[in-house]
Protein backbone atom coordinates (compact mmCIF):
# COMPACT_ATOMS: atom_id res chain seq x y z
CA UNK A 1 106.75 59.60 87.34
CA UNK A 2 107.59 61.51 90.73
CA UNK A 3 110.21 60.06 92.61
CA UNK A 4 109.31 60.02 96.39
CA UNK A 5 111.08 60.40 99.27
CA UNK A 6 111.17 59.59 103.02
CA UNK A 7 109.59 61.73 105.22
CA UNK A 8 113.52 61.76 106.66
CA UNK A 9 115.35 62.46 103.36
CA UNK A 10 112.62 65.37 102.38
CA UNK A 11 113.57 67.07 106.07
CA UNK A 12 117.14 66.86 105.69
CA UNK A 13 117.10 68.22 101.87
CA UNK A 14 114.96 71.24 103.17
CA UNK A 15 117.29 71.75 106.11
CA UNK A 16 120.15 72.26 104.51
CA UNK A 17 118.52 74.58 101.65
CA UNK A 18 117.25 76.95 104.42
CA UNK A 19 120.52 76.33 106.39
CA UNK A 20 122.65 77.83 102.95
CA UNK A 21 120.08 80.32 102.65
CA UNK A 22 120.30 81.40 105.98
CA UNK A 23 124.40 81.42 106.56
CA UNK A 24 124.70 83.23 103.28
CA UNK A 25 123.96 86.70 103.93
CA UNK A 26 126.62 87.16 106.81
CA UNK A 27 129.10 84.67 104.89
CA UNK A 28 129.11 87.18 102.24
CA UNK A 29 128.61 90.21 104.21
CA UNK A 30 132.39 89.22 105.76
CA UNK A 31 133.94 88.85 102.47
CA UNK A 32 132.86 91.63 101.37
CA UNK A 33 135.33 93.95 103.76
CA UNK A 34 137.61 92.90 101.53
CA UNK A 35 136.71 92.79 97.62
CA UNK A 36 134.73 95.11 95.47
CA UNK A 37 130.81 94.13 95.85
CA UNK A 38 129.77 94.19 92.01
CA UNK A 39 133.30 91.97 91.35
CA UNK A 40 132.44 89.90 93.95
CA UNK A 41 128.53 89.58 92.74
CA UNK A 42 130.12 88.25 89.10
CA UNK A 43 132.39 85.91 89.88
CA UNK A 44 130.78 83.84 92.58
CA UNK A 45 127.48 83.59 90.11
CA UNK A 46 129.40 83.37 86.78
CA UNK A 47 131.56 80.63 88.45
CA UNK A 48 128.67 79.14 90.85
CA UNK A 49 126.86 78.74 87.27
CA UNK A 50 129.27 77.16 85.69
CA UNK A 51 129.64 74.57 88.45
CA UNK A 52 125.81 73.58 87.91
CA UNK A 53 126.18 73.38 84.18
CA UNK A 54 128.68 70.32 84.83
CA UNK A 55 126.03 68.66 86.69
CA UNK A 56 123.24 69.27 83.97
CA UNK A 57 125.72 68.43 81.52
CA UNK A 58 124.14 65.04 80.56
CA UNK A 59 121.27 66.93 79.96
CA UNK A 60 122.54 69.30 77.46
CA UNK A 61 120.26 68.55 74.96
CA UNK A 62 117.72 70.03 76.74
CA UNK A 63 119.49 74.04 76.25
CA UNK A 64 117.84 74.51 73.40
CA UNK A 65 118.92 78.09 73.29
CA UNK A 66 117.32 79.41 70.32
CA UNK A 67 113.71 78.62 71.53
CA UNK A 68 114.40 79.79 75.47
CA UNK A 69 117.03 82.92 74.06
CA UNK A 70 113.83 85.19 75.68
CA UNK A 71 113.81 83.30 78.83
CA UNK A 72 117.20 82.82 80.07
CA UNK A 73 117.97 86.76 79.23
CA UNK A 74 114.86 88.36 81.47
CA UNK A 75 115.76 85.62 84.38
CA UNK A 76 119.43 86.59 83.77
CA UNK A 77 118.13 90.35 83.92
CA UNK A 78 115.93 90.16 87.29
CA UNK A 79 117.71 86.96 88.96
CA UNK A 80 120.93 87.33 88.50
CA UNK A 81 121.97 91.09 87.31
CA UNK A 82 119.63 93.05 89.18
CA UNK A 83 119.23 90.49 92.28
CA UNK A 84 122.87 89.88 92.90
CA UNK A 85 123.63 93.10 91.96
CA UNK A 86 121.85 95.35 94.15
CA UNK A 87 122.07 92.18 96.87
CA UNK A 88 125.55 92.64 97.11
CA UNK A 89 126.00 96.61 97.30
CA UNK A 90 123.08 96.74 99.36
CA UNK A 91 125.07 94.51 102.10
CA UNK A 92 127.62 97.23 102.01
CA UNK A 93 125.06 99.49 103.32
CA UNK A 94 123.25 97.78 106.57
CA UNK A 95 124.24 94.29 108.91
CA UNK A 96 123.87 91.41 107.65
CA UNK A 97 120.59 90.00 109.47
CA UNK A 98 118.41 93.12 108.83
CA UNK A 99 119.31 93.01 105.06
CA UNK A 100 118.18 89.50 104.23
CA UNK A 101 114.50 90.37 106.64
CA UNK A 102 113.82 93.09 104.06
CA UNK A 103 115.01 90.93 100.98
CA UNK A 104 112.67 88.27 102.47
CA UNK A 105 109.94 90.33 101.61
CA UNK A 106 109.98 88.58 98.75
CA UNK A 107 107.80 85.93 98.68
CA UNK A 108 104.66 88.64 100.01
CA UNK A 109 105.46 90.51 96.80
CA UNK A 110 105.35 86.85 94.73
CA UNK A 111 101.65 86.79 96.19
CA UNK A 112 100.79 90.14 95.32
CA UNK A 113 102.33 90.14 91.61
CA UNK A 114 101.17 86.45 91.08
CA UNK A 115 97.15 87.63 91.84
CA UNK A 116 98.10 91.06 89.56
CA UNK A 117 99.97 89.63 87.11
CA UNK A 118 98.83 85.78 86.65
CA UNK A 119 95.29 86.18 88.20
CA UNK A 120 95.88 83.37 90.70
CA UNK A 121 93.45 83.34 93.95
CA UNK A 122 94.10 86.25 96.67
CA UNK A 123 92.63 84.63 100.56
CA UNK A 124 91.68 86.47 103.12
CA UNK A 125 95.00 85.01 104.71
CA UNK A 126 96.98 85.83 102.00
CA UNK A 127 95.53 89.64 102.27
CA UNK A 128 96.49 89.83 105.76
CA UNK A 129 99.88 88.53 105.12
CA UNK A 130 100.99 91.24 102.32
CA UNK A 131 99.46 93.92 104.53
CA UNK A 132 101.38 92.57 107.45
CA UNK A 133 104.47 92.03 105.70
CA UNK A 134 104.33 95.62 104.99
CA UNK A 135 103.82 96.65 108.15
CA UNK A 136 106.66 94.47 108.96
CA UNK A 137 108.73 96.42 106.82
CA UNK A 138 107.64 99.66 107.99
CA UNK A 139 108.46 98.91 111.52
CA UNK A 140 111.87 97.45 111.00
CA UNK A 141 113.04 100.80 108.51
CA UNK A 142 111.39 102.96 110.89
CA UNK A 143 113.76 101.28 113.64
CA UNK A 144 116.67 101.20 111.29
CA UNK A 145 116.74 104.81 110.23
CA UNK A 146 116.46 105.80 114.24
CA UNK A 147 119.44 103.95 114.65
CA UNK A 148 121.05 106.20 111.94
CA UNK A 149 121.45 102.91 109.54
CA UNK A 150 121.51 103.72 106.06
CA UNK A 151 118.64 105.09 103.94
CA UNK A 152 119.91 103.99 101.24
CA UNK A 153 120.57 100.18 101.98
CA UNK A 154 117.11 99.97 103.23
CA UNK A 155 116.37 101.30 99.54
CA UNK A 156 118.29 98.61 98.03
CA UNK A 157 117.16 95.89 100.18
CA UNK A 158 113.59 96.64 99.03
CA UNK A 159 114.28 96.62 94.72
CA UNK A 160 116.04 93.30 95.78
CA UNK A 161 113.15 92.29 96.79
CA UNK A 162 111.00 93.58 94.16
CA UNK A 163 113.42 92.57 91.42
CA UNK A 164 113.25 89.01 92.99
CA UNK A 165 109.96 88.99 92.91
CA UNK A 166 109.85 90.08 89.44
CA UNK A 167 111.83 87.72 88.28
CA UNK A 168 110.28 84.39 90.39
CA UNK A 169 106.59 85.57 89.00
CA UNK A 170 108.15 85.48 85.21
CA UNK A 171 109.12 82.38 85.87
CA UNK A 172 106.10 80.95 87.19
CA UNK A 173 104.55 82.46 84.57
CA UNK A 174 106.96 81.44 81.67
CA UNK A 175 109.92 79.37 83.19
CA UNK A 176 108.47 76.13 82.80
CA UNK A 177 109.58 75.92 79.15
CA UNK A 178 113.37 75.66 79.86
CA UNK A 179 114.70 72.78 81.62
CA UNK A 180 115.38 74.13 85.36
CA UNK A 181 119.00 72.87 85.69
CA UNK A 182 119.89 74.65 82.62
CA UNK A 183 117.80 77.83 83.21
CA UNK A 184 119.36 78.48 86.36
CA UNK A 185 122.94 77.96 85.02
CA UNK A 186 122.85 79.96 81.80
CA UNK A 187 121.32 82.48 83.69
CA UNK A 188 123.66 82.76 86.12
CA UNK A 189 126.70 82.69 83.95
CA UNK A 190 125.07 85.56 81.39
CA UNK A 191 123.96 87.55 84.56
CA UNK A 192 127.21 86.94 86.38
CA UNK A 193 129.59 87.47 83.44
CA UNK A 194 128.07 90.72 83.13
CA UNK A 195 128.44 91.88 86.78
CA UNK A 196 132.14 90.86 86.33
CA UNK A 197 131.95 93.10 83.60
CA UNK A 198 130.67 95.82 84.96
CA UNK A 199 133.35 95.52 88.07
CA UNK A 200 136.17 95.23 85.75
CA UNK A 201 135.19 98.45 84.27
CA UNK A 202 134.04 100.37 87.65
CA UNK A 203 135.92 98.68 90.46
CA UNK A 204 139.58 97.35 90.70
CA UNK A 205 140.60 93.42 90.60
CA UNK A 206 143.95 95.23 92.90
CA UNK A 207 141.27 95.66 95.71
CA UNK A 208 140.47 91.94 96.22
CA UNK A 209 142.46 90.81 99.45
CA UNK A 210 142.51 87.22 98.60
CA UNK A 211 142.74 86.16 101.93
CA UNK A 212 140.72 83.13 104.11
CA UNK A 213 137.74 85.71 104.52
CA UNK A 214 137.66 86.40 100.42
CA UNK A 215 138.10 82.92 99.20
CA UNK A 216 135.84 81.62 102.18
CA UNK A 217 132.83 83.71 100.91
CA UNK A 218 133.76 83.20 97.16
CA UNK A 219 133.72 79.27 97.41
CA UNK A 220 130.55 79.36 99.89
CA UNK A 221 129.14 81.15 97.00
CA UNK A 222 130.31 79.20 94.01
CA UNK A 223 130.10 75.64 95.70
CA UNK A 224 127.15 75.67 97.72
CA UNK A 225 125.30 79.56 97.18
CA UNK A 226 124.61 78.68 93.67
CA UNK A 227 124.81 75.09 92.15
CA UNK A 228 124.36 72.93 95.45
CA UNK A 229 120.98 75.05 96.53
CA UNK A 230 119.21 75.14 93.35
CA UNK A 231 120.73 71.44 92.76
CA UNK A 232 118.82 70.32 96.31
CA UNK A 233 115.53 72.70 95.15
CA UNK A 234 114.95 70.64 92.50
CA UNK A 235 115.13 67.21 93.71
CA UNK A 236 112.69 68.36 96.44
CA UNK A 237 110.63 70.09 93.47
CA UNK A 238 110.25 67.01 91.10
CA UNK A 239 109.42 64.99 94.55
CA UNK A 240 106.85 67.01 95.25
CA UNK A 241 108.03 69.22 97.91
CA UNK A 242 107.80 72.31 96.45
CA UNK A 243 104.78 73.64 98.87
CA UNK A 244 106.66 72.48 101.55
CA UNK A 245 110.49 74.44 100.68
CA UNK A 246 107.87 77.71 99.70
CA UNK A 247 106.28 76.79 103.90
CA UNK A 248 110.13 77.05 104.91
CA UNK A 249 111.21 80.04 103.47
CA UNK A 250 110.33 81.66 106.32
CA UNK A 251 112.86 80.53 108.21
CA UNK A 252 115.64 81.86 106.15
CA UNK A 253 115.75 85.67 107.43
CA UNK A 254 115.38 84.61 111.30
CA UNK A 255 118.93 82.10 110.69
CA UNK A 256 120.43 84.70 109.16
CA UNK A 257 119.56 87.31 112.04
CA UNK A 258 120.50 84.72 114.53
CA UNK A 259 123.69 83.65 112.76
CA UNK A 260 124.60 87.86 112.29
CA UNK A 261 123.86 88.41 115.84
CA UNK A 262 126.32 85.43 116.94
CA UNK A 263 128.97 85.63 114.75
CA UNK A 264 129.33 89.29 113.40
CA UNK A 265 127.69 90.79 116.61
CA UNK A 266 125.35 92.64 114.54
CA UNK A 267 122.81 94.99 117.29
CA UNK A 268 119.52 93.15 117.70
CA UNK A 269 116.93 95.54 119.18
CA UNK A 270 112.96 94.89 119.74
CA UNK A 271 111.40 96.83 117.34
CA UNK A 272 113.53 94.60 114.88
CA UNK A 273 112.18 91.76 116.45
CA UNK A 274 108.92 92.82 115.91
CA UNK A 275 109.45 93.84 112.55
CA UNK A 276 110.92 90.63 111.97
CA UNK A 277 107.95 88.14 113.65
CA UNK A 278 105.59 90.68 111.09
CA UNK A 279 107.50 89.35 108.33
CA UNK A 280 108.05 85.88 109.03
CA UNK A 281 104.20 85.55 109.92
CA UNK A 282 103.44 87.52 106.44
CA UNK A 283 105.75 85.16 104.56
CA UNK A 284 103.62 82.11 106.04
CA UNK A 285 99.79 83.30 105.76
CA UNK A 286 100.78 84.21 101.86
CA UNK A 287 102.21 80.32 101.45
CA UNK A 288 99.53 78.77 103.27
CA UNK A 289 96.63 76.51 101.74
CA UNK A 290 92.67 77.17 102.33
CA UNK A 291 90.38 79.26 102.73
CA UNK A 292 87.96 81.42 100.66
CA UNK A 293 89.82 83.44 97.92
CA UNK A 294 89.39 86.08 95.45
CA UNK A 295 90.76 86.13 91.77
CA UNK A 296 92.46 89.18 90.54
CA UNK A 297 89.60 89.99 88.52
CA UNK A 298 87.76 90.10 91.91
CA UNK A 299 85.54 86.63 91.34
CA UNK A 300 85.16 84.55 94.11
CA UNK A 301 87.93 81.28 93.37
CA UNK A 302 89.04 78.40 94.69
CA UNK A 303 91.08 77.82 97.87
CA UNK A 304 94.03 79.35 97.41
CA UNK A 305 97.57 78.00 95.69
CA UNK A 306 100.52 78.22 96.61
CA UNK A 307 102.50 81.50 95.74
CA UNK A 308 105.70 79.97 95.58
């Protein structure tokens, strides 16, 4: 049976998932002046996963490795490895704000993939959302590069993105087999144990400044990034929120702007703005409900679902 909430409890829960969301991306981008990215990527997933698997502990029966061995490695693969990977380097390459707008192209390319890939119902909303999401995208790079910001971070922003999306659409796809709790944190410690790795063997543990900064970011990350956000996503997911956190994610990229603006004084110019209002409108015409809809083998469907 789903356990519901107040209308109070459900706001506050989603609040403070966006809010971690949000402060994340210049949390990390500060600690990251002073550790190796792909170290820094490991440890704060292999440690943030192993956090969460105290909490699903009780629930350990429910690993069953053998049967979800396929699962937990391609959600390691695209959600932790790839994601955090390129997530981390790419903040090494471009401020803090504009990074997280591109990531949050996400959820556009979860519609797309989701009508490709799982056949689910394409709206005329949800068509003018990817297109404008785009657009969005195109605007904000185009602004970027004449500013002399990085090529290449715009690159890696993007395959975040993609390799996101990849992964969410598997696991819409086949995720539901696994028990959440337990998907998240094996994949998290697999993925992260391999970033750490990979960092031991291309970067140097000498070139961590364990400082306030360091430890700040690295607890932020291992506390609340990781086990505390996926911890709150689920409670609002077996309430029945789920349409409702997927309605929100919208917000994330414009706290994240706001907070890199304040707090890292990170240049804010109005083609970004634009580029950013593209996005955020994108993100919420491909979440929305209604409307006439077309199936991926182009036959008229229902209204369309959710794509988060």
């Amino acid at each position: 049976m789903v356990k519901q909430h107040s209308r109070l409890y459900t706001a506050v829960l989603i609040a403070a998932l966006v809010l971690i969301w949000g402060v994340s991306w210049p949390i990390y981008k500060i600690a990251l002046n002073y550790t190796p990215p792909v170290l820094f990527a490991g440890m704060r997933t292999f440690l943030g996963g192993l956090m969460l698997a105290l909490v699903a502990l009780p629930r350990r029966k429910q690993i069953r490795l053998k049967e979800n061995a396929k699962i937990y490695s391609i959600s390691a693969l695209f959600n932790v490895l790839l994601f955090f990977g390129l997530q981390t380097i790419g903040l090494t390459y471009l401020p803090g704000g504009l990074f997280s707008v591109l990531v949050y192209l996400q959820p556009v390319l979860v519609g797309l993939l989701a009508w490709l890939w799982l056949g689910e119902a394409m709206s005329l909303p949800k068509i003018a959302g990817l297109l404008l999401g785009f657009a969005g995208v195109a605007v904000i790079s185009a602004d970027g590069l004449g500013d002399n910001l990085s090529a290449t971070g715009i690159v890696l922003a993007l395959l975040t993105a993609v390799c996101w999306a990849f992964g969410a659409v598997y696991l819409k796809k086949d995720g539901g087999k696994a028990d959440p709790l337990w998907l998240v944190s094996i994949q998290s410690m697999t993925g992260g144990a391999i970033l750490t790795a990979i960092g031991s063997y291309a970067e140097s543990w000498t070139s961590i400044v364990w400082n306030g900064y360091y430890l700040s970011g690295l607890l932020f990350g291992v506390i609340l990034g990781v086990p505390t956000a996926w911890v709150i996503y689920f409670i609002l997911v077996r309430s029945g929120e789920a349409s409702k956190v997927a309605t929100s994610t919208f917000l994330t990229p414009l706290i994240s702007v706001i907070a890199s603006t304040l707090f890292l004084h990170e240049p804010f110019h109005a083609l970004l703005l634009v580029g950013i209002v593209m996005i955020v409108l994108s993100i919420y015409l491909v979440n929305r409900t209604g409307g006439r809809s077309v199936s991926a083998d182009g036959l008229t469907g229902t209204p369309g679902r959710k794509a988060l």
